[in-house]
C-alpha atoms as a PDB file:
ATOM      1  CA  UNK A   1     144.510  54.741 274.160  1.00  0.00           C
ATOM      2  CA  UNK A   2     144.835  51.298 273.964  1.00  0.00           C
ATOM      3  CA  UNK A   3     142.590  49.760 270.712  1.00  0.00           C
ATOM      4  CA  UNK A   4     140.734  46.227 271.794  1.00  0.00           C
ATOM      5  CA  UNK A   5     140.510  43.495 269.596  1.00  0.00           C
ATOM      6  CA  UNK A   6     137.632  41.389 270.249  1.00  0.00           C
ATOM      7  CA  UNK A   7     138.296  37.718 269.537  1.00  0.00           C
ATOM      8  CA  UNK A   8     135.002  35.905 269.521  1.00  0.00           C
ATOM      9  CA  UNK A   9     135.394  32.478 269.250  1.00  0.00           C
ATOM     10  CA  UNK A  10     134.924  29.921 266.707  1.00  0.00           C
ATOM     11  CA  UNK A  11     130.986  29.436 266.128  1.00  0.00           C
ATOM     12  CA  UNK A  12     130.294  32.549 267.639  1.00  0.00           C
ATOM     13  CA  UNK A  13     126.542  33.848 266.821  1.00  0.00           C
ATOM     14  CA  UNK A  14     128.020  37.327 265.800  1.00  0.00           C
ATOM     15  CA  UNK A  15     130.593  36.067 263.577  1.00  0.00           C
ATOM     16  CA  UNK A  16     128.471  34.079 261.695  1.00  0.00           C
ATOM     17  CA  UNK A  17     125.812  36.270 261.168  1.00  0.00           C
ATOM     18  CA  UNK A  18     128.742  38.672 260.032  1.00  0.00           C
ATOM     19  CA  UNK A  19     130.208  36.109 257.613  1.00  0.00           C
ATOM     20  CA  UNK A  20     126.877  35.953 255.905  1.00  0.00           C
ATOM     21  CA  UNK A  21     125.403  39.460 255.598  1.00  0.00           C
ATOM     22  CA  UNK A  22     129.321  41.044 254.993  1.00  0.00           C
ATOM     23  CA  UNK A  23     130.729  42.530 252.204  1.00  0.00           C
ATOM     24  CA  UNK A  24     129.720  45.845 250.539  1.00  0.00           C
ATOM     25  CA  UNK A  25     126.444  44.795 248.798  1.00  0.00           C
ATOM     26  CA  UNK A  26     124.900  41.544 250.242  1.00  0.00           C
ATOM     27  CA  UNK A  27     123.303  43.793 253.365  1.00  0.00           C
ATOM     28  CA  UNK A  28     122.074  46.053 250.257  1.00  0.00           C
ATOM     29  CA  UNK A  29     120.598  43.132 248.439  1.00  0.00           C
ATOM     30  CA  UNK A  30     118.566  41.839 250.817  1.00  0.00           C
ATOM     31  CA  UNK A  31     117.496  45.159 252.012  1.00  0.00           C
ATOM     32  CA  UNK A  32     115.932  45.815 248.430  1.00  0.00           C
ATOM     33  CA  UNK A  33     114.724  41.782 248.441  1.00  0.00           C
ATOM     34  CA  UNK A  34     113.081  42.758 251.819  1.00  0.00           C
ATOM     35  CA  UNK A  35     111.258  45.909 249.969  1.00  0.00           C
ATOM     36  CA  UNK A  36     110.488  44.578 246.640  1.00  0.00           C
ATOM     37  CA  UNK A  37     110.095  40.827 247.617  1.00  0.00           C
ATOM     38  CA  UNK A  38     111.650  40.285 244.099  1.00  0.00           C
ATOM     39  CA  UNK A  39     114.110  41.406 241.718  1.00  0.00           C
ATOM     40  CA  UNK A  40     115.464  40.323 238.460  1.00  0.00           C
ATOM     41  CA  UNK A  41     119.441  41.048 237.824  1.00  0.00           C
ATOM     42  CA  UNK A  42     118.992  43.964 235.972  1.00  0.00           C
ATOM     43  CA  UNK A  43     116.957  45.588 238.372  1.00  0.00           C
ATOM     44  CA  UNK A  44     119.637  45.403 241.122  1.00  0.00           C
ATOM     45  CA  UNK A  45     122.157  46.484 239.018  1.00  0.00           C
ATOM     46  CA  UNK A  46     120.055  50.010 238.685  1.00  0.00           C
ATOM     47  CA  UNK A  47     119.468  50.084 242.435  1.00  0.00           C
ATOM     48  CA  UNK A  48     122.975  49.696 243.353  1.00  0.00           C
ATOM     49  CA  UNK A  49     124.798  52.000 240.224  1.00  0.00           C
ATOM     50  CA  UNK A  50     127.887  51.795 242.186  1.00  0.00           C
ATOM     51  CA  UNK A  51     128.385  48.339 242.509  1.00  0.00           C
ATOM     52  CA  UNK A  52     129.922  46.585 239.479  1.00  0.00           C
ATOM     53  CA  UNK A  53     128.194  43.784 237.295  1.00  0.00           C
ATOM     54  CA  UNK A  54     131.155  41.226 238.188  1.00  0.00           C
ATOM     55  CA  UNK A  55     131.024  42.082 242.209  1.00  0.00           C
ATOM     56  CA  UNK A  56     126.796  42.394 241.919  1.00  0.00           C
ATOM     57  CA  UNK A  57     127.174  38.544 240.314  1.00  0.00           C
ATOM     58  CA  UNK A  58     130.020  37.426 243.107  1.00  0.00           C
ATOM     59  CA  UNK A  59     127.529  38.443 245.708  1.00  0.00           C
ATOM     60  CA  UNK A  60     124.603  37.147 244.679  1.00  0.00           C
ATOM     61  CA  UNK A  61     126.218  34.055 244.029  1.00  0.00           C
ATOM     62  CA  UNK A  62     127.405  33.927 247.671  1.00  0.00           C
ATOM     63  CA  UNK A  63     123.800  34.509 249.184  1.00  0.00           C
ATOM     64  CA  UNK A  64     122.748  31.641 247.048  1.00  0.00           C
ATOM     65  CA  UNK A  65     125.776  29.187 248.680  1.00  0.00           C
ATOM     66  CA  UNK A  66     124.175  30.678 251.781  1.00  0.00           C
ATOM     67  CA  UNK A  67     121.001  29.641 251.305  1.00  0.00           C
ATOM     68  CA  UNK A  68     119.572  33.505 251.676  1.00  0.00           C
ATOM     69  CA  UNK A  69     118.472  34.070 248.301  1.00  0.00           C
ATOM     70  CA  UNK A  70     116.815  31.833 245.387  1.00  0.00           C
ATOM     71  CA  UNK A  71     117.507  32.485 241.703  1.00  0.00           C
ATOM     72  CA  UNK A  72     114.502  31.673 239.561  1.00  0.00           C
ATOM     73  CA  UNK A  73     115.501  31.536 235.655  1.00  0.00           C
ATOM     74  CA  UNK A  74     112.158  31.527 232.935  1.00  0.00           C
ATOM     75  CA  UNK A  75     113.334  30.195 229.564  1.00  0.00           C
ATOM     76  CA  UNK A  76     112.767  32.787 227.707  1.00  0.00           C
ATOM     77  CA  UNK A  77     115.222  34.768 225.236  1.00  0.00           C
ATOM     78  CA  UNK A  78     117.050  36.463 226.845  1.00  0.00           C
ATOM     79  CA  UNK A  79     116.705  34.237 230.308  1.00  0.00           C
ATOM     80  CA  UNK A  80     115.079  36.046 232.815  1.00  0.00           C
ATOM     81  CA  UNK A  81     116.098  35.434 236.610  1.00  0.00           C
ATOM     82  CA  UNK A  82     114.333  36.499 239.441  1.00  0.00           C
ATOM     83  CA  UNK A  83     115.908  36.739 242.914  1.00  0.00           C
ATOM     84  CA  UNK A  84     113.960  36.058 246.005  1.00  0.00           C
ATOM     85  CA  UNK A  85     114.259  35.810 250.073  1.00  0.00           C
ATOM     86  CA  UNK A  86     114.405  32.326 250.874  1.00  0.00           C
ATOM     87  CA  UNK A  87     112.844  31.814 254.262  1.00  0.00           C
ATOM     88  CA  UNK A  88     115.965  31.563 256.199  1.00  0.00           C
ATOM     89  CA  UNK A  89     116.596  35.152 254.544  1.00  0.00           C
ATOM     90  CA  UNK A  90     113.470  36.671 255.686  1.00  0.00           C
ATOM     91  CA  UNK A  91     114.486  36.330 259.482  1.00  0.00           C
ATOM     92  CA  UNK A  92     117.288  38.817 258.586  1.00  0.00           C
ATOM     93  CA  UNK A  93     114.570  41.446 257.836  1.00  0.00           C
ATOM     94  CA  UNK A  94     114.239  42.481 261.026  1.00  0.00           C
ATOM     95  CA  UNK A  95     118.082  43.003 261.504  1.00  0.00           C
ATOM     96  CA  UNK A  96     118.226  44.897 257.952  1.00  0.00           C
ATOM     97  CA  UNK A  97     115.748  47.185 258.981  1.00  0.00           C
ATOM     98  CA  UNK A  98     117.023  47.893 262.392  1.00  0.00           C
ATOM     99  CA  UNK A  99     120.239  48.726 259.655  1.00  0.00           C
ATOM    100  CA  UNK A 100     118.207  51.110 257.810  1.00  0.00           C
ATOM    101  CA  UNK A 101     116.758  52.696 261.070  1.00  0.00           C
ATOM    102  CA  UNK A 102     120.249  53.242 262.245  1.00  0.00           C
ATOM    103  CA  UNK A 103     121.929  54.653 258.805  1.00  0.00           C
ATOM    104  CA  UNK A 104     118.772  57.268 258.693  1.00  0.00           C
ATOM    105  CA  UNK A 105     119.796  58.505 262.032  1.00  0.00           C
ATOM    106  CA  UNK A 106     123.467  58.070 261.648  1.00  0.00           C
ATOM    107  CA  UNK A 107     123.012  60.115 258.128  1.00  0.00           C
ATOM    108  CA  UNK A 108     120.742  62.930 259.852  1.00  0.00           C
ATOM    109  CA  UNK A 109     123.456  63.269 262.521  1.00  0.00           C
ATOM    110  CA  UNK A 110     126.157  63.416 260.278  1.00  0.00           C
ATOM    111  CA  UNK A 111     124.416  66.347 258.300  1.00  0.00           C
ATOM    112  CA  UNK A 112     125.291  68.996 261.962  1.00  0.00           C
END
């Protein structure tokens, strides 16, 4: 069986859609953003117990270059910081939740 590559182009729709919501947590941030509209670090950190402080940081930090989160930080002591959708991340709500949809099926199948 011969395995196909597919080679989409540069600026490709898919690809760049990919680039943004890839990596092992950023689709898992912004499916919590999309459920509890905010969260503050520490908060994501208990959500997601298997994903490190340094990697949780490293990918919130790259949906902020993205422009798919915001970051509010209260002056308080300690700082508190909020994360939020931006608007340009709440149009990927209906592709996370088409995600979720598809993992609760995929996980019921998987239990035959």
């Amino acid at each position: 069986m011969v395995k196909y590559i597919y080679d989409c182009a540069e600026g490709c729709p898919v690809e760049s859609t990919l680039k943004i919501i890839s990596g092992k947590w950023k689709s898992v941030i912004i499916y919590h953003l999309i459920k509890k509209e905010q969260c503050r670090f520490s908060e994501l950190e208990r959500l997601m117990p298997n994903c490190s402080r340094r990697m949780l940081s490293l990918q919130l930090n790259q949906l902020l270059a993205d422009r798919i989160i915001n970051k509010t930080t209260y002056p308080t002591v300690p700082p508190k910081t909020n994360y939020q959708l931006t608007n340009l991340g709440k149009t990927l709500t209906p592709l996370i939740l088409e995600m979720e949809k598809w993992g609760e099926e995929y996980n019921k199948s998987s239990q035959n």
